[in-house]
PDB file of N, CA and C in Angstrom:
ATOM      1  N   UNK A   1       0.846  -1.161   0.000  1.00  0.00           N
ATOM      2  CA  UNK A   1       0.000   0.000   0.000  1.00  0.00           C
ATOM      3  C   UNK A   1       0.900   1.234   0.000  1.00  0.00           C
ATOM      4  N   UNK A   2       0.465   2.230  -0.385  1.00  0.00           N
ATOM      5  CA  UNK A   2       1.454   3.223  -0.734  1.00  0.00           C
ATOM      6  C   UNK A   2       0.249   4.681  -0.672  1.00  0.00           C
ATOM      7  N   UNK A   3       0.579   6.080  -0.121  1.00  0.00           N
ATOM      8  CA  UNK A   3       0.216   7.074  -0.017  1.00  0.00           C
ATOM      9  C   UNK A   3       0.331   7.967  -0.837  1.00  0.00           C
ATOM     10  N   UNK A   4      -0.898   8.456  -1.427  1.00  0.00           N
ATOM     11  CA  UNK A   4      -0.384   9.555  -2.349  1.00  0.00           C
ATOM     12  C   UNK A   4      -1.474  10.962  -2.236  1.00  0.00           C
ATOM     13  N   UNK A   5      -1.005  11.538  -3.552  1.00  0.00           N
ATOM     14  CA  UNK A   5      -2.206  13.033  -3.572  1.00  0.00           C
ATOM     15  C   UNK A   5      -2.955  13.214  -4.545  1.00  0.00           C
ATOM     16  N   UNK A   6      -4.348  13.289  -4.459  1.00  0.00           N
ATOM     17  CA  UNK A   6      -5.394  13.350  -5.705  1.00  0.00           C
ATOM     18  C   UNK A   6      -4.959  14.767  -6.332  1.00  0.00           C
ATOM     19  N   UNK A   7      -5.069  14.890  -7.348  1.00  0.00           N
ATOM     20  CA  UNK A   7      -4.079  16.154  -8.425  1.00  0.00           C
ATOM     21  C   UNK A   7      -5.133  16.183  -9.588  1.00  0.00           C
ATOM     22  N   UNK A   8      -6.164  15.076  -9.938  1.00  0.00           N
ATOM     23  CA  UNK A   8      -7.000  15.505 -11.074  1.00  0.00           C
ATOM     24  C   UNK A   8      -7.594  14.407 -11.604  1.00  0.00           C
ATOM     25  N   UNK A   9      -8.664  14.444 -12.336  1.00  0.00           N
ATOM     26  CA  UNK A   9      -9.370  13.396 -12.866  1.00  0.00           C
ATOM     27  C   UNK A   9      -9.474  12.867 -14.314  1.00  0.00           C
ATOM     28  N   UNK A  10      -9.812  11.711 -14.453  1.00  0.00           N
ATOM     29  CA  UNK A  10      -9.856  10.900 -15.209  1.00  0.00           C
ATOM     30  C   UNK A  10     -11.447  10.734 -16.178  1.00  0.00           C
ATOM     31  N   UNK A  11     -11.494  11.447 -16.973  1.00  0.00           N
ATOM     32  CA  UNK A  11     -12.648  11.130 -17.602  1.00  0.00           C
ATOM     33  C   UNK A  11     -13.180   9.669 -18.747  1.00  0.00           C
ATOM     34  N   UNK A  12     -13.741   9.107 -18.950  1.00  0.00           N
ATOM     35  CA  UNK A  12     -14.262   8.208 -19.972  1.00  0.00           C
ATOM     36  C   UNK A  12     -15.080   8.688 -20.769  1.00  0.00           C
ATOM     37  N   UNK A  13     -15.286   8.268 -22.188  1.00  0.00           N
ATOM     38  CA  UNK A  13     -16.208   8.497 -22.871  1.00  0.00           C
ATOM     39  C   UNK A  13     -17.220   7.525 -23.437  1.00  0.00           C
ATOM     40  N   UNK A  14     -16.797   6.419 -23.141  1.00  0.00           N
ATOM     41  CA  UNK A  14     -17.444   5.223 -23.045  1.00  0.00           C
ATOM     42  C   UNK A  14     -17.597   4.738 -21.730  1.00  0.00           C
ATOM     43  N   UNK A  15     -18.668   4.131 -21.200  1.00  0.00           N
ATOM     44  CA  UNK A  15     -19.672   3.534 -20.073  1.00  0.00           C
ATOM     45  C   UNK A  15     -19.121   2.101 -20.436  1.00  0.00           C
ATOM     46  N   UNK A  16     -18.824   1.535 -19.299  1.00  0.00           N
ATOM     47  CA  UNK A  16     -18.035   0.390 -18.786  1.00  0.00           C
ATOM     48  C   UNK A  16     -18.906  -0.488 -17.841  1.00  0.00           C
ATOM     49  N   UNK A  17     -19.698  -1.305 -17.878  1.00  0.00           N
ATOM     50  CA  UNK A  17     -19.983  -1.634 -16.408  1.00  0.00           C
ATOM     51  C   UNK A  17     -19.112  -2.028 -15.013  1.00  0.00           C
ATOM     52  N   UNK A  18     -18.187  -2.858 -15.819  1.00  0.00           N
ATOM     53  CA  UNK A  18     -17.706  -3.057 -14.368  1.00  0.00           C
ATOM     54  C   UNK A  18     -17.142  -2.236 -13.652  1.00  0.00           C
ATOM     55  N   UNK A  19     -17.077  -0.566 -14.054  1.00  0.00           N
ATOM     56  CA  UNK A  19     -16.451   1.012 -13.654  1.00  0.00           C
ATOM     57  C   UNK A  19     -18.062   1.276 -12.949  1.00  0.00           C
ATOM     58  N   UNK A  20     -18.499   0.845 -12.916  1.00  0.00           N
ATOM     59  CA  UNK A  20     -20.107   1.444 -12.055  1.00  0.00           C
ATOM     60  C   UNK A  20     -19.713   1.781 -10.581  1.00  0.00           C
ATOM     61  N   UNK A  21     -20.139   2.922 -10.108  1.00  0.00           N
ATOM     62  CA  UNK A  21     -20.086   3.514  -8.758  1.00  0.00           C
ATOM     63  C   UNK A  21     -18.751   3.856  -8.253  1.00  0.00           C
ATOM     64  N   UNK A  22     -18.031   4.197  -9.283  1.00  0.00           N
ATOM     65  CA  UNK A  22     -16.608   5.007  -8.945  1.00  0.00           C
ATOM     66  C   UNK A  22     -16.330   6.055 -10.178  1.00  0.00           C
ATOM     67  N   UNK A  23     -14.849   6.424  -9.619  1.00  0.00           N
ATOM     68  CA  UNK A  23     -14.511   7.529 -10.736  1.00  0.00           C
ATOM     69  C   UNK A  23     -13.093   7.001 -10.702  1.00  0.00           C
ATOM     70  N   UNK A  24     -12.388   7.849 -11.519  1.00  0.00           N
ATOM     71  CA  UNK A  24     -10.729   7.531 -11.974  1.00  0.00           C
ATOM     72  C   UNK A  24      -9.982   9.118 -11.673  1.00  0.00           C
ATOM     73  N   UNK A  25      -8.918   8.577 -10.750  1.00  0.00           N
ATOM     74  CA  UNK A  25      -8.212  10.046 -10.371  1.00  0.00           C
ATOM     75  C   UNK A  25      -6.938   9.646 -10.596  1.00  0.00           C
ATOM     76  N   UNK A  26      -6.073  10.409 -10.788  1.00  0.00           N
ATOM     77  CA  UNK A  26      -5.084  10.964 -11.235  1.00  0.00           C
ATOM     78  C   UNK A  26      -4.261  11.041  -9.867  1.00  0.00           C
ATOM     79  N   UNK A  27      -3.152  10.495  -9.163  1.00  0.00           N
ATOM     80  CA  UNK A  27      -2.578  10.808  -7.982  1.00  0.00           C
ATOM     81  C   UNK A  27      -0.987  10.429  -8.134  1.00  0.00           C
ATOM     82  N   UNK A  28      -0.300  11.279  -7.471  1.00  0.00           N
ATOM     83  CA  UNK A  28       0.866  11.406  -7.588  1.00  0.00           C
ATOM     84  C   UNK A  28       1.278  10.431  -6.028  1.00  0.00           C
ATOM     85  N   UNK A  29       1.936   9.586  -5.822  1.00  0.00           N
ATOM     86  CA  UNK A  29       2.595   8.733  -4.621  1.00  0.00           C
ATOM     87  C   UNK A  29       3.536  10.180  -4.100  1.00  0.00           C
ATOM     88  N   UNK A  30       3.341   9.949  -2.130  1.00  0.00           N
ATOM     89  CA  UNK A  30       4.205  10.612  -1.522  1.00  0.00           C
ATOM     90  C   UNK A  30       5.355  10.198  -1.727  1.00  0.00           C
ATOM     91  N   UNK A  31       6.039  11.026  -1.750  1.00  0.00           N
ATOM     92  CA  UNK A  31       7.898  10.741  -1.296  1.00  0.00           C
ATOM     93  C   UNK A  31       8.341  10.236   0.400  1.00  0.00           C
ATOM     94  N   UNK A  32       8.735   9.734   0.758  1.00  0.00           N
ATOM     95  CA  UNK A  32       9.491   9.677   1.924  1.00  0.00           C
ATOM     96  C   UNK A  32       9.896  11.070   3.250  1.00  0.00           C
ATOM     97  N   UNK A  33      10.413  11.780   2.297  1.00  0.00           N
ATOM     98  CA  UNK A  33      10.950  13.602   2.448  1.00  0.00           C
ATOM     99  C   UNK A  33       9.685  13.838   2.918  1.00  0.00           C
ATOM    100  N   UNK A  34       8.389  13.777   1.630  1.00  0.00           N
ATOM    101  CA  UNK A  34       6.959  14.499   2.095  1.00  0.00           C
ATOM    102  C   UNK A  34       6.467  13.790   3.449  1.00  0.00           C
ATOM    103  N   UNK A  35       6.406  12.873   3.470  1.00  0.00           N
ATOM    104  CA  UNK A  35       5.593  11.875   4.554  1.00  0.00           C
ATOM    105  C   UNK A  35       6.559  12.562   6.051  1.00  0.00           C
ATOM    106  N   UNK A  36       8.401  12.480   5.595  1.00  0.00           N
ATOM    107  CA  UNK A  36       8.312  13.571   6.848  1.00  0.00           C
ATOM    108  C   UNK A  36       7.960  14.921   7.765  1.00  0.00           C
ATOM    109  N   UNK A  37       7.665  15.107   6.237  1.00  0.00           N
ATOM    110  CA  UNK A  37       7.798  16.905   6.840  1.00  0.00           C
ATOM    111  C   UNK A  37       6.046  16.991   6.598  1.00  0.00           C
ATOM    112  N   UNK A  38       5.198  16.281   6.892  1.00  0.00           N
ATOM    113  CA  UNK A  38       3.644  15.953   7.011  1.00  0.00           C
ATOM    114  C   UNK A  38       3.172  16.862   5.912  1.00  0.00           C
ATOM    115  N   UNK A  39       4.489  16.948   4.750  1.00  0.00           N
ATOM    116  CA  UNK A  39       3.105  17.879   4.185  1.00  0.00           C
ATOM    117  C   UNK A  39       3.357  17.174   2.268  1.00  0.00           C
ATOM    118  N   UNK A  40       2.815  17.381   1.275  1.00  0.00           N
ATOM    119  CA  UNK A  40       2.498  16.732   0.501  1.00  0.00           C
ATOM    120  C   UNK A  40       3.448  17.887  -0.821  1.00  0.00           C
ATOM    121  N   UNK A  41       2.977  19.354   0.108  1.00  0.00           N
ATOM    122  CA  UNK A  41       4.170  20.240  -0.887  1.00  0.00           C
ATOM    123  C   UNK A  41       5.720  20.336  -1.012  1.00  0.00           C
ATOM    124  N   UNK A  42       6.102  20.340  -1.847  1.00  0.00           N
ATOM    125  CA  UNK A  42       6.039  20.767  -2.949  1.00  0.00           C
ATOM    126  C   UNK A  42       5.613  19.523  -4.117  1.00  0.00           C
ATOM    127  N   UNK A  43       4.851  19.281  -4.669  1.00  0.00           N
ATOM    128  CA  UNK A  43       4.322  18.222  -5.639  1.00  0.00           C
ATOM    129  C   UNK A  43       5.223  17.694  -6.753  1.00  0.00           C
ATOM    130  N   UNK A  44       5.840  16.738  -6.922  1.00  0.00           N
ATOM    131  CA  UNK A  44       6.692  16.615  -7.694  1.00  0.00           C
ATOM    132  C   UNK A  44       6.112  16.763  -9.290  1.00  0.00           C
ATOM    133  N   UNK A  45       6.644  17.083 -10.050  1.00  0.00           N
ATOM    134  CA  UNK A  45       5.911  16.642 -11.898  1.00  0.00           C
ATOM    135  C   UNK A  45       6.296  15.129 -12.232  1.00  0.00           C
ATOM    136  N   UNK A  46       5.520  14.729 -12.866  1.00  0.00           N
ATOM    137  CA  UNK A  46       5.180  13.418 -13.476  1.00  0.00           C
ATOM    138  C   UNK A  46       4.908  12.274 -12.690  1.00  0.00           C
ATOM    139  N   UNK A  47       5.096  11.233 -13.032  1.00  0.00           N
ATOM    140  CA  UNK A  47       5.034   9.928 -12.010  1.00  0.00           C
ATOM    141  C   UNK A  47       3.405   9.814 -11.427  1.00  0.00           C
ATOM    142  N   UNK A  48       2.367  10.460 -12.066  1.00  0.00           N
ATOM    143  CA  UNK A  48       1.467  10.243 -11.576  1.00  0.00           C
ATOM    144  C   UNK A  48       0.552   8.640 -12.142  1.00  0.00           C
ATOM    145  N   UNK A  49      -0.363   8.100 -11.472  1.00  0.00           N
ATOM    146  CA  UNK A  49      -0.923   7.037 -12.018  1.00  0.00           C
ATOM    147  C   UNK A  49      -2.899   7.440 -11.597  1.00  0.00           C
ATOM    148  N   UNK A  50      -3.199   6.512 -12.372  1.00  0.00           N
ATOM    149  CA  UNK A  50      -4.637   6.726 -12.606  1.00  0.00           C
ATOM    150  C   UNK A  50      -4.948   5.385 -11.381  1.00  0.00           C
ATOM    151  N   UNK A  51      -5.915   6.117 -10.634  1.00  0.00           N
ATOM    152  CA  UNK A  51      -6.247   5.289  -9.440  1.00  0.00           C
ATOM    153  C   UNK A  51      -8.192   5.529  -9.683  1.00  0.00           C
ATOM    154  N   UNK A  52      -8.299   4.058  -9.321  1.00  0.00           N
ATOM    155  CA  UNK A  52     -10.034   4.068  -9.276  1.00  0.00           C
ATOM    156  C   UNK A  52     -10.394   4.184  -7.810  1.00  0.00           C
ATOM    157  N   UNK A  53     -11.601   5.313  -7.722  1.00  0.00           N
ATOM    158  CA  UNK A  53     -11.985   5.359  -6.163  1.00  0.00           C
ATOM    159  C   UNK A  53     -13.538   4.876  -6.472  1.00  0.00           C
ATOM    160  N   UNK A  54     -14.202   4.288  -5.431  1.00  0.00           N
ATOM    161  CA  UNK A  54     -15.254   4.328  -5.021  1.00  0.00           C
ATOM    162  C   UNK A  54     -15.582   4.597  -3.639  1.00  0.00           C
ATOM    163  N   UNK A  55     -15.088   5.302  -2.636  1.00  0.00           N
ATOM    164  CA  UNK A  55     -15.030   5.989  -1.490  1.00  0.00           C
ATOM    165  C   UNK A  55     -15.242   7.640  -1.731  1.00  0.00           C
ATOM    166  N   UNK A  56     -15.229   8.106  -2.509  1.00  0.00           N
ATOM    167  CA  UNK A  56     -15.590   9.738  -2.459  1.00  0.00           C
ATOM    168  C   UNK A  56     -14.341  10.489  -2.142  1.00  0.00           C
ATOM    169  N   UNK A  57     -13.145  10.383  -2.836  1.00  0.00           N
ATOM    170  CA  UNK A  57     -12.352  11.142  -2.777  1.00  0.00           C
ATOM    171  C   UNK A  57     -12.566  12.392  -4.114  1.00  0.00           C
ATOM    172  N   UNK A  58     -11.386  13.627  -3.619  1.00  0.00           N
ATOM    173  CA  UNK A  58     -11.916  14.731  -4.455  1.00  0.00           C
ATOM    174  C   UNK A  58     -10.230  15.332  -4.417  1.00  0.00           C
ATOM    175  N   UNK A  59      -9.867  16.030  -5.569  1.00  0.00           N
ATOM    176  CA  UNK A  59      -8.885  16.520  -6.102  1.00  0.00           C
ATOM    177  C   UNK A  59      -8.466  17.390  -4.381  1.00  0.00           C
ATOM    178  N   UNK A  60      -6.969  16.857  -4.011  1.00  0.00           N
ATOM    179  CA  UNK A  60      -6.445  17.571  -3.107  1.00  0.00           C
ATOM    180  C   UNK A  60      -6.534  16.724  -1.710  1.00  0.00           C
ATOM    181  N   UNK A  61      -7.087  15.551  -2.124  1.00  0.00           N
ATOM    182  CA  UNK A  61      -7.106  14.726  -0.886  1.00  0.00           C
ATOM    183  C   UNK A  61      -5.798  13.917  -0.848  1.00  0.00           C
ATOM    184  N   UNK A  62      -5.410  13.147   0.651  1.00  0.00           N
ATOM    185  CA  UNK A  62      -4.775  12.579   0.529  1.00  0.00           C
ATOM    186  C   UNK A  62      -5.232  10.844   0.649  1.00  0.00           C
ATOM    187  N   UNK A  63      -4.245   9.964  -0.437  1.00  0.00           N
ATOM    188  CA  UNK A  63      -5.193   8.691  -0.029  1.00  0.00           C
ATOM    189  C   UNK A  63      -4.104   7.589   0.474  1.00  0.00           C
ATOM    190  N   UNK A  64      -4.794   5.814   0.857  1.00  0.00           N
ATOM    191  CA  UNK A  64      -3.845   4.830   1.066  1.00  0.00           C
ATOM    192  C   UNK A  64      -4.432   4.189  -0.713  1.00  0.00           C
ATOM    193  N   UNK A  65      -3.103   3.681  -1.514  1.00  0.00           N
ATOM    194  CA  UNK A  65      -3.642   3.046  -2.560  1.00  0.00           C
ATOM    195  C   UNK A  65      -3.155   2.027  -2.967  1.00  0.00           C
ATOM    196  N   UNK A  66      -3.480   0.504  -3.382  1.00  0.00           N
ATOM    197  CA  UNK A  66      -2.738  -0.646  -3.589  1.00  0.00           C
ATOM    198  C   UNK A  66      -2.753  -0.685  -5.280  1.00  0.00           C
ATOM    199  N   UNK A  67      -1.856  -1.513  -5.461  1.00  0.00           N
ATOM    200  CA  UNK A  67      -1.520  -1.338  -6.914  1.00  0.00           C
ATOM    201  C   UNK A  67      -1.524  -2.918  -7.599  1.00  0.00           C
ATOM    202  N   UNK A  68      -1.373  -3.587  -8.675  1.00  0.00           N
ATOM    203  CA  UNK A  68      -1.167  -4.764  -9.485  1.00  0.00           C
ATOM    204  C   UNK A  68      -2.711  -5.470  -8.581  1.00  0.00           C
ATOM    205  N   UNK A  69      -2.053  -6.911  -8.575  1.00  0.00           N
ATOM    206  CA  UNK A  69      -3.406  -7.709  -8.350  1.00  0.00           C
ATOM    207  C   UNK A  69      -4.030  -7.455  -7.279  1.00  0.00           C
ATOM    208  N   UNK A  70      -3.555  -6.663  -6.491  1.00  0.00           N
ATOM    209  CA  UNK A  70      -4.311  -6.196  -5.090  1.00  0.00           C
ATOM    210  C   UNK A  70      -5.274  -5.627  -5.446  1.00  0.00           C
ATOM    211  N   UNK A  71      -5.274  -4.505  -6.459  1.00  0.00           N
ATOM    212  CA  UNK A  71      -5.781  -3.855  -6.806  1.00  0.00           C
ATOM    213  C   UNK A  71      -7.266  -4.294  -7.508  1.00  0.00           C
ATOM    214  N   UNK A  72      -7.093  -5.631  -8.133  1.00  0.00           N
ATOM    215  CA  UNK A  72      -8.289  -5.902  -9.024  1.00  0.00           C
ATOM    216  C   UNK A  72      -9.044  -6.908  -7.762  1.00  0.00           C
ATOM    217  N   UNK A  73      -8.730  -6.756  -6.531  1.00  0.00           N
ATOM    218  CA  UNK A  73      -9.675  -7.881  -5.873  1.00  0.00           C
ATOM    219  C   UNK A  73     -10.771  -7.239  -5.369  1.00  0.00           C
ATOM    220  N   UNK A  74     -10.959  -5.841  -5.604  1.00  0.00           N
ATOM    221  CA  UNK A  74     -11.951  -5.008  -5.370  1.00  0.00           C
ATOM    222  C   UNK A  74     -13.246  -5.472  -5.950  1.00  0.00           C
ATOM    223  N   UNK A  75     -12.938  -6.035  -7.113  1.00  0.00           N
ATOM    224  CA  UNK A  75     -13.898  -5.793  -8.205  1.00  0.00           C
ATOM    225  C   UNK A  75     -14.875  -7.382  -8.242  1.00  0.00           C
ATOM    226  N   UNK A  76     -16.042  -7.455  -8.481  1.00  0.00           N
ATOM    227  CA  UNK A  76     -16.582  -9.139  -8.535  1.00  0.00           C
ATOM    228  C   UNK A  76     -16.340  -9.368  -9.837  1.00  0.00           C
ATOM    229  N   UNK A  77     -16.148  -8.739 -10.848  1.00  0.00           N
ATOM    230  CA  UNK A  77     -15.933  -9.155 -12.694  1.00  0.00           C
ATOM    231  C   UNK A  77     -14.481  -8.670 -12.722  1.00  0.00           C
ATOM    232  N   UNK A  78     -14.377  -9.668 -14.235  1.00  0.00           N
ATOM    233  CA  UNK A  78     -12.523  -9.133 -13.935  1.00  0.00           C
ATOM    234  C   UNK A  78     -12.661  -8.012 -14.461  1.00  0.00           C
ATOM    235  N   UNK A  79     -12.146  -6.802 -14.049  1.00  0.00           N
ATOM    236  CA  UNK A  79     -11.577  -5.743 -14.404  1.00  0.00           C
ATOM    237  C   UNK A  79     -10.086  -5.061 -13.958  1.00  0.00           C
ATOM    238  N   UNK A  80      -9.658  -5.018 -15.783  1.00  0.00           N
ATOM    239  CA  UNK A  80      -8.354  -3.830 -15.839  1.00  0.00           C
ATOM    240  C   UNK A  80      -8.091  -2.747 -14.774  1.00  0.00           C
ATOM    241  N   UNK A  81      -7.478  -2.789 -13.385  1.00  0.00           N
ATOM    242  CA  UNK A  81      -7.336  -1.723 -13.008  1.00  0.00           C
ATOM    243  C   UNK A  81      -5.843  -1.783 -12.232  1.00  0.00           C
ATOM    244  N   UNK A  82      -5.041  -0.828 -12.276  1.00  0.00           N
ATOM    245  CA  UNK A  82      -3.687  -0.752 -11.539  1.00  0.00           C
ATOM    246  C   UNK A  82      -3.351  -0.192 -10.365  1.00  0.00           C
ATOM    247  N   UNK A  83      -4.581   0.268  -9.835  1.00  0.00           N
ATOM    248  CA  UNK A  83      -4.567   1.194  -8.594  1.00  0.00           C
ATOM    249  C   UNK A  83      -5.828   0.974  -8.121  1.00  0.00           C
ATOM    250  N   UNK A  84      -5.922   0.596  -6.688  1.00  0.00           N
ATOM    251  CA  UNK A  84      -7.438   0.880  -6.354  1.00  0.00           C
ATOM    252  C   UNK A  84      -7.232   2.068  -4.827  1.00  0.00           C
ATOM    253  N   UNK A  85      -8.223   2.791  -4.971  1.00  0.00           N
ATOM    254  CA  UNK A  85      -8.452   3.220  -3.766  1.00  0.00           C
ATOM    255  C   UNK A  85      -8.777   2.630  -2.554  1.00  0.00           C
ATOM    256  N   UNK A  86      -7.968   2.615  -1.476  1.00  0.00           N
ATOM    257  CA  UNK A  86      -8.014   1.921  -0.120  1.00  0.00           C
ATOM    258  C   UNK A  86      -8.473   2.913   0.756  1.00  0.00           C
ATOM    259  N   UNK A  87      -7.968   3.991   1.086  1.00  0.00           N
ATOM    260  CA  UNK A  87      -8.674   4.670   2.336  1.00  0.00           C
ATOM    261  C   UNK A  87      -7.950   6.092   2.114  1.00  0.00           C
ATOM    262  N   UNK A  88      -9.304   6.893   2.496  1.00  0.00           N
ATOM    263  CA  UNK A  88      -9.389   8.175   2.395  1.00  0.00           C
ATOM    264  C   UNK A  88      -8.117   8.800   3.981  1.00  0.00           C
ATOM    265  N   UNK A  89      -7.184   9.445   3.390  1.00  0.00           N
ATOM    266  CA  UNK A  89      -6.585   9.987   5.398  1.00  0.00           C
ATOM    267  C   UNK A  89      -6.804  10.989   5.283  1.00  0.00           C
ATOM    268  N   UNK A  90      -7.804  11.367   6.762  1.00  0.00           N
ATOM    269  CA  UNK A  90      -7.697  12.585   7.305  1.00  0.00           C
ATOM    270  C   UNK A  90      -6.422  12.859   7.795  1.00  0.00           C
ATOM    271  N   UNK A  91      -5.429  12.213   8.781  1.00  0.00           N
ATOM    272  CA  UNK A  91      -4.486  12.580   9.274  1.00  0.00           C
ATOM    273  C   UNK A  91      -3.718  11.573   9.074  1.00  0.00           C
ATOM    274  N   UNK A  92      -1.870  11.809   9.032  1.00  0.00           N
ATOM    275  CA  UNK A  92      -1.028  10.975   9.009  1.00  0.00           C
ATOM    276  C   UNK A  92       0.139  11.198  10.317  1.00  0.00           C
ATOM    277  N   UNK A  93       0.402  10.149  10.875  1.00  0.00           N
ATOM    278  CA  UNK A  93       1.417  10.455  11.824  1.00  0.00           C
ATOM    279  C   UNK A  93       2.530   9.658  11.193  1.00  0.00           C
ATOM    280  N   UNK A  94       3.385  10.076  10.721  1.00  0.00           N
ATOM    281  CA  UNK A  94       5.039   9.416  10.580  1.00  0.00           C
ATOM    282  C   UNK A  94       5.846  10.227  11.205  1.00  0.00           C
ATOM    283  N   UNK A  95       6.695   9.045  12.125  1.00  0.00           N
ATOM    284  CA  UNK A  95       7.813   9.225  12.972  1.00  0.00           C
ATOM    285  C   UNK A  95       8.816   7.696  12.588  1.00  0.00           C
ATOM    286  N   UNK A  96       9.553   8.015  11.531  1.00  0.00           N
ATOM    287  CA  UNK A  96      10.242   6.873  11.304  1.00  0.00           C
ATOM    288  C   UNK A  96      11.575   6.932  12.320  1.00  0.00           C
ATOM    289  N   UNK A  97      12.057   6.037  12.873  1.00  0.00           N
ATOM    290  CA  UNK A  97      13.177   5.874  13.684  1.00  0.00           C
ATOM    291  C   UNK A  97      13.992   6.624  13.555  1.00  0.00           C
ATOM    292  N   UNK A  98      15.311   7.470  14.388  1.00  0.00           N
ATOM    293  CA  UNK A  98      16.430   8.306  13.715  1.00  0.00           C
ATOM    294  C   UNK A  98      17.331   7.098  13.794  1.00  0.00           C
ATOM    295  N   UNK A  99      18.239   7.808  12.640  1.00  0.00           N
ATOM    296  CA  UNK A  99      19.006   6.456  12.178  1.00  0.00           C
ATOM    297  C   UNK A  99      20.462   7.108  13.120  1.00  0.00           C
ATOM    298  N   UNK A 100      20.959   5.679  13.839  1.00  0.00           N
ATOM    299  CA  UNK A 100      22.164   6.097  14.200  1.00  0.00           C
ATOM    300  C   UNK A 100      23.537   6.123  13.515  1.00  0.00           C
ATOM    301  N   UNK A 101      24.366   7.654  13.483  1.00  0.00           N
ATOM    302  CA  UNK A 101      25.620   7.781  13.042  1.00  0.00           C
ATOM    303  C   UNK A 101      26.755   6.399  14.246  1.00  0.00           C
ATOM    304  N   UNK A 102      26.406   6.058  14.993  1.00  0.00           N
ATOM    305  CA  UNK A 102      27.246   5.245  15.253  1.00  0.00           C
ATOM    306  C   UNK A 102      27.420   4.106  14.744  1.00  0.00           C
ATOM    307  N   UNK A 103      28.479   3.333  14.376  1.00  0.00           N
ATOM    308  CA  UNK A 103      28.321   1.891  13.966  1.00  0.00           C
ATOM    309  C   UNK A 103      29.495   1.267  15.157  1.00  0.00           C
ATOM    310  N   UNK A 104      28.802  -0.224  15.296  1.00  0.00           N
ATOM    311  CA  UNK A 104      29.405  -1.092  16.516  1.00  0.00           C
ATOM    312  C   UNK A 104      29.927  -1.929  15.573  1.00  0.00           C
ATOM    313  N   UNK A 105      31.344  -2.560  15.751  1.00  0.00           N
ATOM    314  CA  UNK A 105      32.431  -3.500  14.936  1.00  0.00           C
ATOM    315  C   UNK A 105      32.672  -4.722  16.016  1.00  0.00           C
TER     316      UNK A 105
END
C-alpha cells in the first residue's frame, strides 16, 4: 500500500460496467521527504498514475492506494485496473526511527 495526492481526474467516454459507482483520479505517490515533513508540498511533476476510487475522494485529498493484483480484488468481474483506492486519510502520523551515526564493529 502506498500514499499519495489526488491532483486531477480521469474522464471516460465510453460507459463500462464493471467502472459502475466510482470515478478515476489521477494521484501522484508521496515521497518519503513528504511523509516527513507531514506535508504533501512541494508536488513533484510526473510519475502520476490513474487510481479508481469508489469511497468519495476529491482533487487535493490525501489517499492509502494498492496497486497490481491487489488492486483488481476489489472488483466481482474481472476488471483492468492498476490502482485501487483503499482509504481516504484525514491525518497521518510518521515518525520513522532516527538512524544512528554510530556503527558497533
Amino acid at each position: 500500500m502506498k500514499i499519495g495526492h489526488v491532483v486531477g481526474r480521469v474522464t471516460l467516454n465510453h460507459h463500462v460496467d464493471s467502472y459502475r459507482g466510482g470515478r478515476f483520479f489521477l494521484v501522484l505517490p508521496a515521497t518519503r521527504e513528504q511523509l516527513e515533513r507531514d506535508t504533501l508540498e512541494p508536488l513533484p511533476k510526473g510519475n502520476t498514475l490513474v487510481v479508481w476510487d469508489d469511497l468519495g475522494v476529491d482533487i487535493g485529498d490525501r489517499i492509502a492506494f494498492s496497486e497490481g493484483g491487489e488492486a483488481c480484488m476489489a472488483f466481482n468481474l474481472d476488471t483492468p485496473v492498476d490502482a485501487y483506492n483503499c482509504m481516504i486519510l484525514d491525518r497521518l502520523d510518521y515518525h520513522p526511527p532516527a538512524l544512528s551515526s554510530d556503527t558497533e564493529t
